[in-house]
C-alpha atoms as a PDB file:
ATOM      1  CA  UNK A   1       3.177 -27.321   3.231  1.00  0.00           C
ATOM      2  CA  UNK A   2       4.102 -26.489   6.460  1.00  0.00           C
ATOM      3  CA  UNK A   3       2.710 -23.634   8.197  1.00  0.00           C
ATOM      4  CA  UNK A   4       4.939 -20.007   8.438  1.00  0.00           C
ATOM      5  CA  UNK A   5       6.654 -19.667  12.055  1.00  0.00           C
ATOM      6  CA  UNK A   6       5.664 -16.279  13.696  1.00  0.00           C
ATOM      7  CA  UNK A   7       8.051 -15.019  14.880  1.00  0.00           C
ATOM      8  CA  UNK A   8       7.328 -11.355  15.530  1.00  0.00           C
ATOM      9  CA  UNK A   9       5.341  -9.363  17.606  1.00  0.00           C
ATOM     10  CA  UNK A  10       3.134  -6.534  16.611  1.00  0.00           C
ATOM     11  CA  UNK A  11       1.750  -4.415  19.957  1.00  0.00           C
ATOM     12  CA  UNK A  12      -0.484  -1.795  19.477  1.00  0.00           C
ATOM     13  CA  UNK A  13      -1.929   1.079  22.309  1.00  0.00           C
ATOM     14  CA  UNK A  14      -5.498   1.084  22.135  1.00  0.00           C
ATOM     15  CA  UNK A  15      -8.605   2.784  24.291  1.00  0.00           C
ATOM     16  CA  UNK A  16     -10.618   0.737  26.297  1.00  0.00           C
ATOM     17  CA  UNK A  17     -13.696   0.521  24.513  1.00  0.00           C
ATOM     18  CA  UNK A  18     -11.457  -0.320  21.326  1.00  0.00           C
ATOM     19  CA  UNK A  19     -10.289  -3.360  23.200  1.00  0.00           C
ATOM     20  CA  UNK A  20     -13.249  -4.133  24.069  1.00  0.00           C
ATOM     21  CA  UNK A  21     -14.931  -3.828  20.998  1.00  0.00           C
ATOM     22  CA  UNK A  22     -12.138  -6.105  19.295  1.00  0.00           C
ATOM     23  CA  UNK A  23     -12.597  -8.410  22.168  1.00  0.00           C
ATOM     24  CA  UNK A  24     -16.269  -8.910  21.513  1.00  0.00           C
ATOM     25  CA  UNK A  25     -15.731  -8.830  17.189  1.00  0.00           C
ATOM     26  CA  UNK A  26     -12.957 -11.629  18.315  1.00  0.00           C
ATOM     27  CA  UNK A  27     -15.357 -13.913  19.878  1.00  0.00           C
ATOM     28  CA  UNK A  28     -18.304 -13.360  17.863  1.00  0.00           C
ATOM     29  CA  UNK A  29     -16.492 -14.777  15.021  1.00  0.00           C
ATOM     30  CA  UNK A  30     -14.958 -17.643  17.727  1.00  0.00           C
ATOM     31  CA  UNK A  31     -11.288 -16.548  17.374  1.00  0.00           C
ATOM     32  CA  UNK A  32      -8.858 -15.151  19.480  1.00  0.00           C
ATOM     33  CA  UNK A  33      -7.860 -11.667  19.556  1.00  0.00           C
ATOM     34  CA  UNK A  34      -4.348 -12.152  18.279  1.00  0.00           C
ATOM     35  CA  UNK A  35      -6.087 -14.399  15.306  1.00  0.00           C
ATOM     36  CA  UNK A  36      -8.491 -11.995  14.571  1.00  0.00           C
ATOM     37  CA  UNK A  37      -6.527  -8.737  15.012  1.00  0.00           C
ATOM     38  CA  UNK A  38      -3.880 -10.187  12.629  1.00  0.00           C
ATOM     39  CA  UNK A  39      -6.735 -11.181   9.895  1.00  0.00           C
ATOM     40  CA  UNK A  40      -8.437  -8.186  10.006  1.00  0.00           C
ATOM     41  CA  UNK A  41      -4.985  -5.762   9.930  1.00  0.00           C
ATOM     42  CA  UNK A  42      -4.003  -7.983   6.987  1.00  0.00           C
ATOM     43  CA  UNK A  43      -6.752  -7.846   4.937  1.00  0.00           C
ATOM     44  CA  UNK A  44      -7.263  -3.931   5.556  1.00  0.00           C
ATOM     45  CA  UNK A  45      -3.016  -3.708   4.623  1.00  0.00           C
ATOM     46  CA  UNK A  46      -3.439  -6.049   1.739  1.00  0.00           C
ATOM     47  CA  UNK A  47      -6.773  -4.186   0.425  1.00  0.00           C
ATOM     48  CA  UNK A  48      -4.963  -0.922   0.715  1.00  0.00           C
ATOM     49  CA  UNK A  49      -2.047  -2.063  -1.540  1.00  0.00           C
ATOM     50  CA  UNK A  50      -3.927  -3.276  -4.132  1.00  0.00           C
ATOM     51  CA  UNK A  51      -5.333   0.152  -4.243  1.00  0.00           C
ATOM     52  CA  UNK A  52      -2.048   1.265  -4.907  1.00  0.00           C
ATOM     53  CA  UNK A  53      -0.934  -1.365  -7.509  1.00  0.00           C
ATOM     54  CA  UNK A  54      -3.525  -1.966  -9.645  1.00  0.00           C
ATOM     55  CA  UNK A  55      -6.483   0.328 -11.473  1.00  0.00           C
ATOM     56  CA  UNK A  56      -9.195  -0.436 -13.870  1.00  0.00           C
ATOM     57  CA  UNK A  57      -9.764   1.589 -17.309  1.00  0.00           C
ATOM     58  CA  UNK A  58     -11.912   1.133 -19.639  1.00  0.00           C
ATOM     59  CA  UNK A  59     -11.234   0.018 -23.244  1.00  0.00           C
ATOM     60  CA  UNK A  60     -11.181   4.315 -24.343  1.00  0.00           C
ATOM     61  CA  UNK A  61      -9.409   4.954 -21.047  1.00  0.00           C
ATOM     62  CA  UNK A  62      -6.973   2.366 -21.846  1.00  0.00           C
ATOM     63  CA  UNK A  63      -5.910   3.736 -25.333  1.00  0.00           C
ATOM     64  CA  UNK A  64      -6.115   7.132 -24.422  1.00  0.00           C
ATOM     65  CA  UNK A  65      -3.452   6.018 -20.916  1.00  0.00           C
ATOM     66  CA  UNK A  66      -1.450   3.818 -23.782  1.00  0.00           C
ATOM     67  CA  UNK A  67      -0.924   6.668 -26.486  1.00  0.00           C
ATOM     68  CA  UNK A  68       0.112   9.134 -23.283  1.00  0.00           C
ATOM     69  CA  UNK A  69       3.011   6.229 -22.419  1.00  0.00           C
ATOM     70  CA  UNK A  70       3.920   5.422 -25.624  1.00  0.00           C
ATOM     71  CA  UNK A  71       4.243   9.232 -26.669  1.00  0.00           C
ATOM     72  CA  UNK A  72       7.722  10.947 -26.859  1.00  0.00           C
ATOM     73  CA  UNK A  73       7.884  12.724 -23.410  1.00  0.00           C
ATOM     74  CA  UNK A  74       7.636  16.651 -23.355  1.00  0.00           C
ATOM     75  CA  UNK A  75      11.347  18.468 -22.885  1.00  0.00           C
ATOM     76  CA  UNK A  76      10.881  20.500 -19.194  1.00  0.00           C
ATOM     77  CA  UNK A  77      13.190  23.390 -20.036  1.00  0.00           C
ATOM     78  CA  UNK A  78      14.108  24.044 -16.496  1.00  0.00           C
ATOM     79  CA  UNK A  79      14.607  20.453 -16.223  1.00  0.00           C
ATOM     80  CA  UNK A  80      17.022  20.171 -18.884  1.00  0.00           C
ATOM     81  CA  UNK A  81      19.274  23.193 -17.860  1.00  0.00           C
ATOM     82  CA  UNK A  82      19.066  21.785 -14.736  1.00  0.00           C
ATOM     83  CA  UNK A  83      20.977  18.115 -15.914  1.00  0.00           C
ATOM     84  CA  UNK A  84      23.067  20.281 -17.809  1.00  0.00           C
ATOM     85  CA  UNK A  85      25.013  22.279 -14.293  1.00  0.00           C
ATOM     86  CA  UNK A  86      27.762  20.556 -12.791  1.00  0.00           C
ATOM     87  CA  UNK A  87      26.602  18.679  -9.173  1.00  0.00           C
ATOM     88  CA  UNK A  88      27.413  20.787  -6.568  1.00  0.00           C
ATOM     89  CA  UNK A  89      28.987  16.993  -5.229  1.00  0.00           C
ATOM     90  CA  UNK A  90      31.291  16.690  -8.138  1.00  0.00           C
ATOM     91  CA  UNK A  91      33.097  20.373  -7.732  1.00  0.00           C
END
């Protein structure tokens, strides 16, 4: 497999003692601050993500969150006479 071209940059402002901070992470781990900076905003974006896409119910959590879906939904009166006006667009 060959390896993905980068080609895009990604700058960031950052306070001195964040640099140097990074800097010192960076070389602790033997990397180079573009190397590391890139692994570390990745895994932070990709962790934050699957915060958003996934979530983890028990088996009474489950059946109570698969009744609520599988339910007819409630009618929102305001809603409905809402669909019902003619778009202000369409006039």
């Amino acid at each position: 497999m060959k390896p993905s071209l980068k080609d895009r940059r990604l700058a960031m402002r950052v306070t001195g003692a964040q640099e140097e901070a990074i800097k010192n992470a960076a070389a602790s781990l033997g990397q180079s601050v573009s190397v590391f900076s890139v692994q570390a905003v990745l895994a932070k974006a990709n962790e934050l993500l699957a915060d958003q896409r996934t979530f983890n119910l028990d088996a009474k959590a489950w059946d109570e969150f698969t009744s609520r879906l599988d339910a007819p939904p409630t009618p929102i009166s305001p809603l409905l006479k809402l669909a019902k006006k003619t778009s202000p667009f369409n006039s």
